[in-house]
C-alpha atoms as a PDB file:
ATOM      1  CA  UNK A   1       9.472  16.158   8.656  1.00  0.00           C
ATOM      2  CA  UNK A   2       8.188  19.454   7.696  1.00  0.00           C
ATOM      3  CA  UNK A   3       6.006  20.991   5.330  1.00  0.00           C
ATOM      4  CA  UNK A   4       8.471  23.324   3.854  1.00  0.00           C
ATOM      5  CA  UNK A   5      11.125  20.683   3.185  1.00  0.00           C
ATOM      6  CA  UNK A   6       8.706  18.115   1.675  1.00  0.00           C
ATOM      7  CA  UNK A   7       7.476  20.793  -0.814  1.00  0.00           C
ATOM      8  CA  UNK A   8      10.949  21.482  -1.630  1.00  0.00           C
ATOM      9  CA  UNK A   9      11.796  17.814  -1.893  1.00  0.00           C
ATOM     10  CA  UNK A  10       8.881  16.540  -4.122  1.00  0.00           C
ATOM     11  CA  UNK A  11       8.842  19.918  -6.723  1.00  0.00           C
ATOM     12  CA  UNK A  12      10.335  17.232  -8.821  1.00  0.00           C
ATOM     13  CA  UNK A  13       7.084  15.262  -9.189  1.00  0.00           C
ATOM     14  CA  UNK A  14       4.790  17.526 -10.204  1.00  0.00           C
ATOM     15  CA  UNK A  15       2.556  16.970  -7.266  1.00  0.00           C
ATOM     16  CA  UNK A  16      -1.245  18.614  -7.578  1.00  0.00           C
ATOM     17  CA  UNK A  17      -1.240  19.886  -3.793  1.00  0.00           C
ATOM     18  CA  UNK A  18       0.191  18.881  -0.312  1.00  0.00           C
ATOM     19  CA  UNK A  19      -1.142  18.705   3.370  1.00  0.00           C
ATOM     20  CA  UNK A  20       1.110  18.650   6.049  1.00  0.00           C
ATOM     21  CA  UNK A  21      -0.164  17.629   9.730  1.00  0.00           C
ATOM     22  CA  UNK A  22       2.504  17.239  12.304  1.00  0.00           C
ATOM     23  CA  UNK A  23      -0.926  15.305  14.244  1.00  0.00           C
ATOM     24  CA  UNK A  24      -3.594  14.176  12.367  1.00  0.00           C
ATOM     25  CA  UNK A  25      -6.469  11.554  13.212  1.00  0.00           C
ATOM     26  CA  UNK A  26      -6.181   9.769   9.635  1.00  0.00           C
ATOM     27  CA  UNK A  27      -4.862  10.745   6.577  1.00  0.00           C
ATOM     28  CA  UNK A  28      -7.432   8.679   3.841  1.00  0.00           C
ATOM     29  CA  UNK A  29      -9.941  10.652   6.138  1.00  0.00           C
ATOM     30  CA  UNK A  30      -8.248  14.352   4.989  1.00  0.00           C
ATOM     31  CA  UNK A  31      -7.939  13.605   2.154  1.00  0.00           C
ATOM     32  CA  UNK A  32     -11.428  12.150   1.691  1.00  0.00           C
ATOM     33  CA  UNK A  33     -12.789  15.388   2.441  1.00  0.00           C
ATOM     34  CA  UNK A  34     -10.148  17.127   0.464  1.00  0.00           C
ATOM     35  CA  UNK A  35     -11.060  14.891  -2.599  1.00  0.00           C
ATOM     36  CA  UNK A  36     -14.426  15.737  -2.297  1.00  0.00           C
ATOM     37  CA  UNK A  37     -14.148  19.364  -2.602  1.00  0.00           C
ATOM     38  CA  UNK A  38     -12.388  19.793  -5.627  1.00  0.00           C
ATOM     39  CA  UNK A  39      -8.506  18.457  -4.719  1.00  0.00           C
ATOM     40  CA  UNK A  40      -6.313  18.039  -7.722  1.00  0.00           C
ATOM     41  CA  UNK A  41      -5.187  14.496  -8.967  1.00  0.00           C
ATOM     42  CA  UNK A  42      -2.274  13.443  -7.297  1.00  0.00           C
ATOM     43  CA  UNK A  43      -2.831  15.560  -3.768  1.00  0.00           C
ATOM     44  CA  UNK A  44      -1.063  14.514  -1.271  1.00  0.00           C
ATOM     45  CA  UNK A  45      -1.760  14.244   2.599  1.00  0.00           C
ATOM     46  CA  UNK A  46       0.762  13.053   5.045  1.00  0.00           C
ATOM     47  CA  UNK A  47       0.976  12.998   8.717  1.00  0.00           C
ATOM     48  CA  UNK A  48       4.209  12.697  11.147  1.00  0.00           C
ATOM     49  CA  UNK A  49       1.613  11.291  13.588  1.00  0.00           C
ATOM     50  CA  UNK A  50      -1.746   9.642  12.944  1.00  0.00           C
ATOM     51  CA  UNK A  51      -3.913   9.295  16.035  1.00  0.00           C
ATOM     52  CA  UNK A  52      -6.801   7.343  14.072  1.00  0.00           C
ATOM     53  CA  UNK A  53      -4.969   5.787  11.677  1.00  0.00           C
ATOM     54  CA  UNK A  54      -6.658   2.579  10.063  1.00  0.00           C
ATOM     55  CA  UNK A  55      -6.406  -0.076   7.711  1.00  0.00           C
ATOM     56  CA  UNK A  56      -8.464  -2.687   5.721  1.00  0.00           C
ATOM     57  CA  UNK A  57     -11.664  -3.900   7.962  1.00  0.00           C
ATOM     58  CA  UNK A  58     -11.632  -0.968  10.149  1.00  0.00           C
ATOM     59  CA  UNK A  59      -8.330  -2.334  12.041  1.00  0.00           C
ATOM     60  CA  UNK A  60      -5.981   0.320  13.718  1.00  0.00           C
ATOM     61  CA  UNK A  61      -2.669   1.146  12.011  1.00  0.00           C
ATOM     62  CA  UNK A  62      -0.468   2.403  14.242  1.00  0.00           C
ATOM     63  CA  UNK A  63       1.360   5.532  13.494  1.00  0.00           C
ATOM     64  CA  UNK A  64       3.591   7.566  16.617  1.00  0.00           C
ATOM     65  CA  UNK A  65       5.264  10.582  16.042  1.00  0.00           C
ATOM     66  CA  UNK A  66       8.567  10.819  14.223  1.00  0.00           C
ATOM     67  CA  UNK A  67       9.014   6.795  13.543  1.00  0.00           C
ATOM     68  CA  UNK A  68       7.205   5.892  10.177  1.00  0.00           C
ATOM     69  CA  UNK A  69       5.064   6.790   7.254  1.00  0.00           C
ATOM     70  CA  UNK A  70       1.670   7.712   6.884  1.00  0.00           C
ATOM     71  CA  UNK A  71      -0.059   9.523   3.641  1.00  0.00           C
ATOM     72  CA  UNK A  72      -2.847   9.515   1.528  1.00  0.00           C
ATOM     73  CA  UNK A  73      -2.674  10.067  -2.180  1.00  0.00           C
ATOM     74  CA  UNK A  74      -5.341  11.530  -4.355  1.00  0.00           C
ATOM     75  CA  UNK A  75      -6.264   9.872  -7.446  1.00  0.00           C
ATOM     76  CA  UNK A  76      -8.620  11.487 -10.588  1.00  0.00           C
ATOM     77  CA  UNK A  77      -9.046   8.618 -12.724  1.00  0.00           C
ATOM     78  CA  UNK A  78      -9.256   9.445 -16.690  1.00  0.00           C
ATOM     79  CA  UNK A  79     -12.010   7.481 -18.929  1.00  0.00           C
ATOM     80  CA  UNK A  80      -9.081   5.303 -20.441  1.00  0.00           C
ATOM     81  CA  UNK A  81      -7.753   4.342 -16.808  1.00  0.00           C
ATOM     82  CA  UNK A  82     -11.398   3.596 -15.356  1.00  0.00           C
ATOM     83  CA  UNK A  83     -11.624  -0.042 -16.756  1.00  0.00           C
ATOM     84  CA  UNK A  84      -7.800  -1.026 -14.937  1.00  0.00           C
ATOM     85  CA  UNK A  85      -9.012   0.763 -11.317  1.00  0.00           C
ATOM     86  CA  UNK A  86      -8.834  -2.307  -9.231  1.00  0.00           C
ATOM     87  CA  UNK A  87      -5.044  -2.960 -10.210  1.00  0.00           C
ATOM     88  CA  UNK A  88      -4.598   0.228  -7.843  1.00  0.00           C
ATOM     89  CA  UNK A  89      -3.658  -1.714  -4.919  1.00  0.00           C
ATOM     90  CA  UNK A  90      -0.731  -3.453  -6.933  1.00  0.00           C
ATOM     91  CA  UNK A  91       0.405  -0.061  -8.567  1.00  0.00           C
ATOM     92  CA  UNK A  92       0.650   0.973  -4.769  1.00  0.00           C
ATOM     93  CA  UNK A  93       1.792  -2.263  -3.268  1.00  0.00           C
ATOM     94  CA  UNK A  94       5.127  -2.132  -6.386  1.00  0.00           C
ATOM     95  CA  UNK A  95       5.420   1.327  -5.031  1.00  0.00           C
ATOM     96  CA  UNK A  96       6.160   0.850  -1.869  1.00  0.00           C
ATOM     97  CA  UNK A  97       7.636  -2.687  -2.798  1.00  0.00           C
ATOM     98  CA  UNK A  98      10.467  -0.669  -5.847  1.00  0.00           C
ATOM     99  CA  UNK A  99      11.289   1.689  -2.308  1.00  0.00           C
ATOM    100  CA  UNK A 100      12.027  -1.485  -0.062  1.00  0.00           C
ATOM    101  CA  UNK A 101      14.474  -3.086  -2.666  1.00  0.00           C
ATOM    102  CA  UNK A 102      16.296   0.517  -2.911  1.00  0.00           C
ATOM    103  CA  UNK A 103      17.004   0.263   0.144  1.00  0.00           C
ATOM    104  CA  UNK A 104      18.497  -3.713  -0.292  1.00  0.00           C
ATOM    105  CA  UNK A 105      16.132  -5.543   1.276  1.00  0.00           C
ATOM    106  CA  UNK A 106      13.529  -8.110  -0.101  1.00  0.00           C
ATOM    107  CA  UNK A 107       9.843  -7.285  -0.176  1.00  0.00           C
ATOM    108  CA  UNK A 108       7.142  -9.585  -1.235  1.00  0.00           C
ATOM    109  CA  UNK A 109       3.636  -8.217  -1.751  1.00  0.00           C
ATOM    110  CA  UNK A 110       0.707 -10.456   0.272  1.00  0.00           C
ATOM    111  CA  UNK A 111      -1.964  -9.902  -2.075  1.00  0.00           C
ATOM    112  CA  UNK A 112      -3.954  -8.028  -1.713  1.00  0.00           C
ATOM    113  CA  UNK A 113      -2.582  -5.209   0.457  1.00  0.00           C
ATOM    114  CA  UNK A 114       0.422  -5.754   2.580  1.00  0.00           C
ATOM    115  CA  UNK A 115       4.399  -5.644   2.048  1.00  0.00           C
ATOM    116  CA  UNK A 116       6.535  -8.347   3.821  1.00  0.00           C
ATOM    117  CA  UNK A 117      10.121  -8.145   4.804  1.00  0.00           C
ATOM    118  CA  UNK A 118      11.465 -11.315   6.169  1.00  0.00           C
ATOM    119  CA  UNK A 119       7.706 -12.659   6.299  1.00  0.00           C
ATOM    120  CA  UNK A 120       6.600  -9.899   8.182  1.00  0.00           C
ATOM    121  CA  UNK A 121       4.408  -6.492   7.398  1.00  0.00           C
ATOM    122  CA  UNK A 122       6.316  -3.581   6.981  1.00  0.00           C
ATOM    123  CA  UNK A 123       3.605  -2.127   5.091  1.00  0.00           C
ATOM    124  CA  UNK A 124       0.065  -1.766   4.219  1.00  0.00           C
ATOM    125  CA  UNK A 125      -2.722  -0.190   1.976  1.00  0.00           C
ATOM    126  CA  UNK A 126      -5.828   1.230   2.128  1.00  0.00           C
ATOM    127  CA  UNK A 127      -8.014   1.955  -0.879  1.00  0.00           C
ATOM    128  CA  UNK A 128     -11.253   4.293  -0.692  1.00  0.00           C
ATOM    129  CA  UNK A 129     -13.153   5.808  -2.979  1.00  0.00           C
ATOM    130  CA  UNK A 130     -14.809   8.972  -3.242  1.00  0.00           C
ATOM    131  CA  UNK A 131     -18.596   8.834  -5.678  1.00  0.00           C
ATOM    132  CA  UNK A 132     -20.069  11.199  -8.102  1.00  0.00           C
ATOM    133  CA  UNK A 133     -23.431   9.311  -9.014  1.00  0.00           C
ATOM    134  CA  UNK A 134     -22.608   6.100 -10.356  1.00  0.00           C
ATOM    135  CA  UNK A 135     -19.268   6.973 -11.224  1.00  0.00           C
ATOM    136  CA  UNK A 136     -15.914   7.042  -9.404  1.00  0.00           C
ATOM    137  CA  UNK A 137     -15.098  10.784  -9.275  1.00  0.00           C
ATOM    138  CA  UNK A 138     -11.523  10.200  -6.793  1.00  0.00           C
ATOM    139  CA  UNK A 139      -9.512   7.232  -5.086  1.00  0.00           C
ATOM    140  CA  UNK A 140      -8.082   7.541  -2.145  1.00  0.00           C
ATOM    141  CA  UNK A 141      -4.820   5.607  -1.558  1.00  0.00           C
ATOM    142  CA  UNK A 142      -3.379   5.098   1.922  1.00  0.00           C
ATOM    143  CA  UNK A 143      -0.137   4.180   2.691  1.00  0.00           C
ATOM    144  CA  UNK A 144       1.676   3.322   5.552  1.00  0.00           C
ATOM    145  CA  UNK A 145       5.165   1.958   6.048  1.00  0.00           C
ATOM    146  CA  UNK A 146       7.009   0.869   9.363  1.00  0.00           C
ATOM    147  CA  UNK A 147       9.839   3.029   9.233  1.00  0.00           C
ATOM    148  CA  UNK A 148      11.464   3.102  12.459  1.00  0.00           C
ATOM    149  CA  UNK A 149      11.546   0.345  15.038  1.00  0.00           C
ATOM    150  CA  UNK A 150       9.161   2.593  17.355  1.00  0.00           C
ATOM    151  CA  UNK A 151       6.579   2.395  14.358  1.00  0.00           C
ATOM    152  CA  UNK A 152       5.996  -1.625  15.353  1.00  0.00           C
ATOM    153  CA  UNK A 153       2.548  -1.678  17.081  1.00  0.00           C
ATOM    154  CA  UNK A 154       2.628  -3.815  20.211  1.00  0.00           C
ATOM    155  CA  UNK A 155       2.614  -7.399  19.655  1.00  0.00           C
ATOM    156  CA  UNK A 156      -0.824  -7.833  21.777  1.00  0.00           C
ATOM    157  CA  UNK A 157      -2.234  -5.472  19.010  1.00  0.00           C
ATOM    158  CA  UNK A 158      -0.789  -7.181  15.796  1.00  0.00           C
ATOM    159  CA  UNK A 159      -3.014  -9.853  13.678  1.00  0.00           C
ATOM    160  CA  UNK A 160       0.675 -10.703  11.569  1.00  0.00           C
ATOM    161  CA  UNK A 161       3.680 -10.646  12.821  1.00  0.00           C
ATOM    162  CA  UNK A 162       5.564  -6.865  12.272  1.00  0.00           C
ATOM    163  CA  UNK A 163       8.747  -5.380  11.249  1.00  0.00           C
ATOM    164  CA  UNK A 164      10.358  -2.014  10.181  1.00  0.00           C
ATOM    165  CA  UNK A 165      12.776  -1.119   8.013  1.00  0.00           C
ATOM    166  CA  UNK A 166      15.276  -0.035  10.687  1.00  0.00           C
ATOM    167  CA  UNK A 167      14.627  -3.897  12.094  1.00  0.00           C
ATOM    168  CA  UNK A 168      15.661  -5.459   8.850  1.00  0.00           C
ATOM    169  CA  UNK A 169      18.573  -3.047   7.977  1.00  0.00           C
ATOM    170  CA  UNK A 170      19.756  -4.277  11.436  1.00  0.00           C
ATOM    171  CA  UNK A 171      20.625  -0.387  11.624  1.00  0.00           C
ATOM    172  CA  UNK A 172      19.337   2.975  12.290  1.00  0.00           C
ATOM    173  CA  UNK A 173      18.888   4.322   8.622  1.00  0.00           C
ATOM    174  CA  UNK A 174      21.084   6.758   8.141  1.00  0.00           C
ATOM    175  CA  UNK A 175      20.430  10.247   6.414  1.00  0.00           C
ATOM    176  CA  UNK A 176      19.604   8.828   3.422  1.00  0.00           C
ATOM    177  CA  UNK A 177      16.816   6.693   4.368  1.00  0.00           C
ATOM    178  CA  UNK A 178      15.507   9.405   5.987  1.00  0.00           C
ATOM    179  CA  UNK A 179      11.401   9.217   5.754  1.00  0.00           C
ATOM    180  CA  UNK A 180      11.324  12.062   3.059  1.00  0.00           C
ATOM    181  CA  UNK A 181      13.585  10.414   1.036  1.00  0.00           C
ATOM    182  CA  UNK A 182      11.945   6.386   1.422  1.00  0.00           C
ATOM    183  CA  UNK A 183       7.946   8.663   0.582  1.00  0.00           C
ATOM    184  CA  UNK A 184      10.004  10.143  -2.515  1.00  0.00           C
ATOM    185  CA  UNK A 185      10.977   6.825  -3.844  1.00  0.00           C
ATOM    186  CA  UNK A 186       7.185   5.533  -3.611  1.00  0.00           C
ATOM    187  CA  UNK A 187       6.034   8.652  -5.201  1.00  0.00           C
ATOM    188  CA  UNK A 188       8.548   8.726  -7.649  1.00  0.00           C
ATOM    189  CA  UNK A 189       7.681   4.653  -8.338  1.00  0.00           C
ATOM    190  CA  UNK A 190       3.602   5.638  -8.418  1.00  0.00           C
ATOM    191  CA  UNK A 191       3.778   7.681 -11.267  1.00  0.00           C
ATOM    192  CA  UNK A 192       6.135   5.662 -13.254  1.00  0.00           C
ATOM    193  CA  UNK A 193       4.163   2.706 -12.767  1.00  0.00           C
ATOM    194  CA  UNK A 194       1.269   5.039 -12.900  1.00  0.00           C
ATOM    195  CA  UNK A 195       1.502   5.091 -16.677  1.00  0.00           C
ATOM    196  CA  UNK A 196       1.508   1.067 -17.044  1.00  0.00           C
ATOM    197  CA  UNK A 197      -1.915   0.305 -15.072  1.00  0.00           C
ATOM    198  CA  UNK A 198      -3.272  -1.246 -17.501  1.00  0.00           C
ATOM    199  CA  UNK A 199      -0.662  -2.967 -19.452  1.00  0.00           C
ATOM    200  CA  UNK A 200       0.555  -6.478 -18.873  1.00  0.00           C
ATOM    201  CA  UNK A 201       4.023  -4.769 -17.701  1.00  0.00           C
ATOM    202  CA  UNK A 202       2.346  -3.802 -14.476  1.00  0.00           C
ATOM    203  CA  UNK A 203       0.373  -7.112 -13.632  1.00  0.00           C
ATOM    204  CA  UNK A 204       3.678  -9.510 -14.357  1.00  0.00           C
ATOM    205  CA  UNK A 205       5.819  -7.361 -12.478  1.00  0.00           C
ATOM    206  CA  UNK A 206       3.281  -7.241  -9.096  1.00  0.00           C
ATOM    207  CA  UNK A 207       2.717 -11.094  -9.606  1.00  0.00           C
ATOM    208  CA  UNK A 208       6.629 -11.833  -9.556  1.00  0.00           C
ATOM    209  CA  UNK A 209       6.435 -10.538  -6.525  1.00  0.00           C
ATOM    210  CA  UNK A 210       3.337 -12.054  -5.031  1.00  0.00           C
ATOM    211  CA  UNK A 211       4.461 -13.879  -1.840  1.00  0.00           C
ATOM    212  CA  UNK A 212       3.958 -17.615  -1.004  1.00  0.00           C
ATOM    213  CA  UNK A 213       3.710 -17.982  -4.552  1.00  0.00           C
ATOM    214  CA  UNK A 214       3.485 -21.270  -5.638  1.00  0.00           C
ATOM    215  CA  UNK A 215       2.675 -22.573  -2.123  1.00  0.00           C
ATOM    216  CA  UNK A 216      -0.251 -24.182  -0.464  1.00  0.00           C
ATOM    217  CA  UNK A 217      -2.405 -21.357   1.479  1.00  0.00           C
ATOM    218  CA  UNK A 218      -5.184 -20.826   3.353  1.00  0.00           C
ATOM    219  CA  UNK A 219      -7.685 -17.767   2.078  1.00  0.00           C
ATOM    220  CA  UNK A 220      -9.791 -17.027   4.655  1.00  0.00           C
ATOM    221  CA  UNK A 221     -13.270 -15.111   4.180  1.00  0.00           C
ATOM    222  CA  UNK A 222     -17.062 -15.828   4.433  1.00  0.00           C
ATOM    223  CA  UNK A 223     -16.025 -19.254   3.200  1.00  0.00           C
ATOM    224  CA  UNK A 224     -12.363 -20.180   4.004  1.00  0.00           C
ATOM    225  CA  UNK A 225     -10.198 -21.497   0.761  1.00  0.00           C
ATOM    226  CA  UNK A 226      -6.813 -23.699   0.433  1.00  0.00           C
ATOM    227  CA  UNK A 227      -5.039 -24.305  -1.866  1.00  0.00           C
ATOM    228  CA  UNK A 228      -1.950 -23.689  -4.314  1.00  0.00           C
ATOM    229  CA  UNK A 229      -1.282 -19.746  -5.085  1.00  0.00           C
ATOM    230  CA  UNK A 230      -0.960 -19.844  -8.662  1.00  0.00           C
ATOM    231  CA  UNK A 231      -0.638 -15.419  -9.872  1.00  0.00           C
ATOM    232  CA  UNK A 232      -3.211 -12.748 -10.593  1.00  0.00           C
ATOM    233  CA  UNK A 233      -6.313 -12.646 -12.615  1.00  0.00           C
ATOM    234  CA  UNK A 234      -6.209  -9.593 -15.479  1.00  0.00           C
ATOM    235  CA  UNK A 235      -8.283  -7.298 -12.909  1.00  0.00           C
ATOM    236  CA  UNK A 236      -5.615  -7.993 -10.156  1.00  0.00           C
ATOM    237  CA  UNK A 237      -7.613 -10.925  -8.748  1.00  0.00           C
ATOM    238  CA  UNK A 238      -6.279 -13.733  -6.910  1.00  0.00           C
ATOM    239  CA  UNK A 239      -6.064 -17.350  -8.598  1.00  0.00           C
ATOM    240  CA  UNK A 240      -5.599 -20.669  -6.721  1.00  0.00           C
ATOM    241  CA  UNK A 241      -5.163 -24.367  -7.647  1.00  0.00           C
ATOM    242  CA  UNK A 242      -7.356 -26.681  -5.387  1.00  0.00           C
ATOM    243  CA  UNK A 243      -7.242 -30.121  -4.259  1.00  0.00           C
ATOM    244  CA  UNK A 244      -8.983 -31.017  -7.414  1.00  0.00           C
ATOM    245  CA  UNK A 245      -6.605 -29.607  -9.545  1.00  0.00           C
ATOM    246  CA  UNK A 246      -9.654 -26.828 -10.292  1.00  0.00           C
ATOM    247  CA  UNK A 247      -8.936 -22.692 -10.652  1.00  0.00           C
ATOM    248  CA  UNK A 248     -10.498 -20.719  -7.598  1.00  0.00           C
ATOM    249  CA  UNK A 249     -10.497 -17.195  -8.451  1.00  0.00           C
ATOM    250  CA  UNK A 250     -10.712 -14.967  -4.828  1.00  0.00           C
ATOM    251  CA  UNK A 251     -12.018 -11.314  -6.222  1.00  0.00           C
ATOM    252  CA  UNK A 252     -12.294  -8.954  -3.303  1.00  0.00           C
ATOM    253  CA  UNK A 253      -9.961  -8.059  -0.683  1.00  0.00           C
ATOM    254  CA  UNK A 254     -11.697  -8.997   2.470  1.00  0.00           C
ATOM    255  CA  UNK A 255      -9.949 -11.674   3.060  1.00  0.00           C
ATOM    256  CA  UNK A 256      -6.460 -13.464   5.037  1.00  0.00           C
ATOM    257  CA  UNK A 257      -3.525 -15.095   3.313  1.00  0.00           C
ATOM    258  CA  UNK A 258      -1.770 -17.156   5.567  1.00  0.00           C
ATOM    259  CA  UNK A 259       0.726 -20.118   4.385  1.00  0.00           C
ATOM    260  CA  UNK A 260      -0.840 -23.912   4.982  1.00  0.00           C
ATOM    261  CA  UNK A 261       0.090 -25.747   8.278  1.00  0.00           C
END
């Protein structure tokens, strides 16, 4: 990748800005500082390498040079998309998801921030915001997507089992799946679905693709949860069934889905 041919390559989107790093620590953390002096909405920072990279709960996400994905979109929410900001997540989670399926495999979004292929992350999502006051002036969305089989952090290091896309191709992508081209569907995804935030269009299509839906899991956080994932609250929440046929709503993400023993 290249600066030059990714401006060339997204002139179609109407992007507000672009960042290129051949090395960068972490991308959210560019374009933190990027979003906090003034960036235009829909910035864009991406990395062939990210040294620092992370993802939800401070954990590592592992990014080497020239074998997957990893960029950080800026986000300047308007007053009449303010009330639908924590659907986000799924807006970026269909994204990447609508890319996967281009490409003919099968993703499955484990709520709240990860995309599975073949039960395994492929993908994941990190969501920070920049304040003004009381109110939220930017978002931050990272991304980052195994691409190549090289991209698959060593097993000692994974909390979930890990794929890539090259993996479950059961190829090398060819020219077309080049990275550019897999970062130009997301994009291209974002700000179609962009438009549907907060419109029941957007929240059915990210639950019908909710994985282990329908199935007995286990939620763990301060107190850990089982029971049967039923779909998504309005606000992108999670809602279970539990042994006493009662609804359990989970509302933030710091939490682990894993299916039941």
């Amino acid at each position: 990748m290249n600066e030059h041919f990714l401006t060339k390559k997204f002139s179609k989107l109407n992007i507000g800005g672009l960042r290129y790093f051949d090395s960068i620590g972490s991308t959210n953390d560019e374009a933190l500082a990027w979003a906090a002096t003034g960036a235009p909405d829909f910035s864009l920072v991406i990395a062939d390498e990210q040294t620092r990279g992370r993802g939800r709960l401070d954990r590592k996400w592992f990014t080497p040079k020239g074998s997957g994905l990893a960029f950080s979109l800026i986000l300047r929410p308007s007053a009449d998309l303010r009330p639908h900001l924590s659907r986000t997540v799924g807006l970026a989670a269909l994204s990447i998801a609508e890319s996967c399926s281009k490409l003919g495999l099968a993703p499955l979004i484990k709520w709240p921030n990860d995309i599975l292929l073949n039960s395994k992350k492929a993908a994941g999502i990190l969501i920070e915001t920049v304040w003004s006051g009381d109110e939220v002036d930017s978002l931050v969305v990272g991304m980052g997507i195994n691409v190549c089989k090289t991209s698959v952090p060593p097993a000692e290091l994974l909390q979930f089992p890990a794929t890539s896309i090259e993996d479950e191709l059961g190829k090398t992508p060819p020219a077309r799946l080049a990275r550019e081209g897999i970062i130009f569907n997301i994009l291209n995804a974002f700000l179609r679905w962009h438009k549907h935030i907060g419109t029941d269009k957007l929240l059915q299509a990210w639950e019908a693709m909710l994985a282990f839906r329908g199935e007995e899991v286990q939620v763990t956080g301060e107190v850990p949860i089982t029971g049967k994932l039923m779909g998504l609250e309005s606000d992108g929440s999670l809602r279970l069934r539990d042994a006493n046929d009662k609804s359990v709503i989970i509302r933030y993400g710091d939490v682990s889905l894993r299916p039941s023993a």
